[in-house]
Protein backbone atom coordinates (compact mmCIF):
# COMPACT_ATOMS: atom_id res chain seq x y z
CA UNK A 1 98.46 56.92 104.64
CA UNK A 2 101.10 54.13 105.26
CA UNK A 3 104.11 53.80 103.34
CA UNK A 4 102.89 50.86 101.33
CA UNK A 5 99.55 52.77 100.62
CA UNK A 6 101.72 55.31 98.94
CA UNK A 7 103.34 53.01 97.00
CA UNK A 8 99.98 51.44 95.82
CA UNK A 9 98.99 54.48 95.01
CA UNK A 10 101.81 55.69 92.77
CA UNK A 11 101.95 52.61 90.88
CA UNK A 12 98.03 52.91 90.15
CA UNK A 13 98.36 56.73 89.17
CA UNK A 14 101.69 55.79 87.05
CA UNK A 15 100.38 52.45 85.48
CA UNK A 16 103.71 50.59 87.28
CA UNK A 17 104.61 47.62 89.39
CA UNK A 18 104.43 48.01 92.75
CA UNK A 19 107.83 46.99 93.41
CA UNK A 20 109.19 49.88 90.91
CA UNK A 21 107.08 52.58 92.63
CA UNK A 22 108.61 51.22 95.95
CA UNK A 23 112.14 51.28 94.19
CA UNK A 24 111.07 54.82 93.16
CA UNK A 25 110.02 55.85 96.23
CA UNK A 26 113.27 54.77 98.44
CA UNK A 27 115.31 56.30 95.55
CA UNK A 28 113.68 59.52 96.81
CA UNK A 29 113.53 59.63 100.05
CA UNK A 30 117.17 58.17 100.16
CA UNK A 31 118.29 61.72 97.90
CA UNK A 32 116.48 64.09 100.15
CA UNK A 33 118.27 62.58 102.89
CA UNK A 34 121.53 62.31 101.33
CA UNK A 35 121.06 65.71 99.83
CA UNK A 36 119.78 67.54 103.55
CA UNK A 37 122.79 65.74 105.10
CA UNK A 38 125.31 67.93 103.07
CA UNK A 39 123.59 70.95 104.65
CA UNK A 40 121.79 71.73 101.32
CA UNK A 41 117.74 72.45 100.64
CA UNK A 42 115.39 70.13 98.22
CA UNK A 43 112.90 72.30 96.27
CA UNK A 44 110.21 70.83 94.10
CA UNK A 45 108.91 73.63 92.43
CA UNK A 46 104.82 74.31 93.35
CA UNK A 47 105.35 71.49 95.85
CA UNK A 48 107.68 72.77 98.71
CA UNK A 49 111.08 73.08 99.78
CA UNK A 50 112.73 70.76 102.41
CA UNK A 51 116.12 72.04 103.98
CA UNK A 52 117.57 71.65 107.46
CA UNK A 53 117.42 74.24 110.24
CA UNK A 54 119.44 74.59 113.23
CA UNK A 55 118.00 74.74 116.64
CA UNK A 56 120.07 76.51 119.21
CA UNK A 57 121.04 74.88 122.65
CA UNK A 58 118.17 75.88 125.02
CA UNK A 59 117.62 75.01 128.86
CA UNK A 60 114.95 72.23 129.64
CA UNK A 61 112.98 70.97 132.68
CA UNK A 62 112.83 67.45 133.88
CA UNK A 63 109.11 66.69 134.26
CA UNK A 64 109.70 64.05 137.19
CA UNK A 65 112.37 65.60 139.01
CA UNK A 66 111.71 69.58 138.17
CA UNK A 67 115.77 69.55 137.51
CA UNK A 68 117.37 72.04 134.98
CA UNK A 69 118.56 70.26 132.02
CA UNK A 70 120.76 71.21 129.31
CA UNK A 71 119.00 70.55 125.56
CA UNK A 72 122.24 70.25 123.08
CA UNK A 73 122.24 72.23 120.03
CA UNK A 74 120.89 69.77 116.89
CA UNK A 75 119.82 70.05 112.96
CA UNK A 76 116.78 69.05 112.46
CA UNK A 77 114.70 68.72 109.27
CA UNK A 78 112.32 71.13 107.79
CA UNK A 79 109.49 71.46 104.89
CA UNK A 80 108.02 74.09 103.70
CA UNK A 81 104.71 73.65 101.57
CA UNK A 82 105.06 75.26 98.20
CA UNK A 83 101.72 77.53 96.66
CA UNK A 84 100.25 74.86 94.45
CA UNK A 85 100.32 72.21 97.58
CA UNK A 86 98.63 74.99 99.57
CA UNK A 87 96.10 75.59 97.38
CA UNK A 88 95.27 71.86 96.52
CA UNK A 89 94.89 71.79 100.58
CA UNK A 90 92.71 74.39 100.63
């Protein structure tokens, strides 16, 4: 599913325009990102929590060369499916 097939979607299931369920959607995405930025976690209750872990600096290989490289330290984001998603999954 492509962004704009999500947004089709959500204005057919919520009887609105397709440029408010855009709107609706960027609003969002754009305060999960804000939100995991400031180091805090997103839950939607029976849906799942998104929150931002830290992976530790590590050691790499170079595939071409076979060279050691050093892999930095980074945040990166994380989600976490809630029960209800799991079971609608299932």
């Amino acid at each position: 599913m492509t962004k704009a097939d999500l947004i089709a979607d959500m204005a057919g299931k919520a009887g609105i325009s397709k440029v408010a369920a855009g709107k609706a959607l960027d609003a969002f995405t754009d305060s999960i990102c804000s939100t995991l930025c400031k180091g805090e976690k997103v839950t939607l209750v029976g849906f799942g929590t998104f929150s931002i872990y830290q992976r530790a600096a590590r050691k790499g290989r170079n595939p071409q060369t076979g060279a050691v490289i050093n892999i930095p330290a980074t945040k990166v984001p994380k989600f976490k499916p809630g029960a209800e998603l799991k079971k609608a999954c299932k």
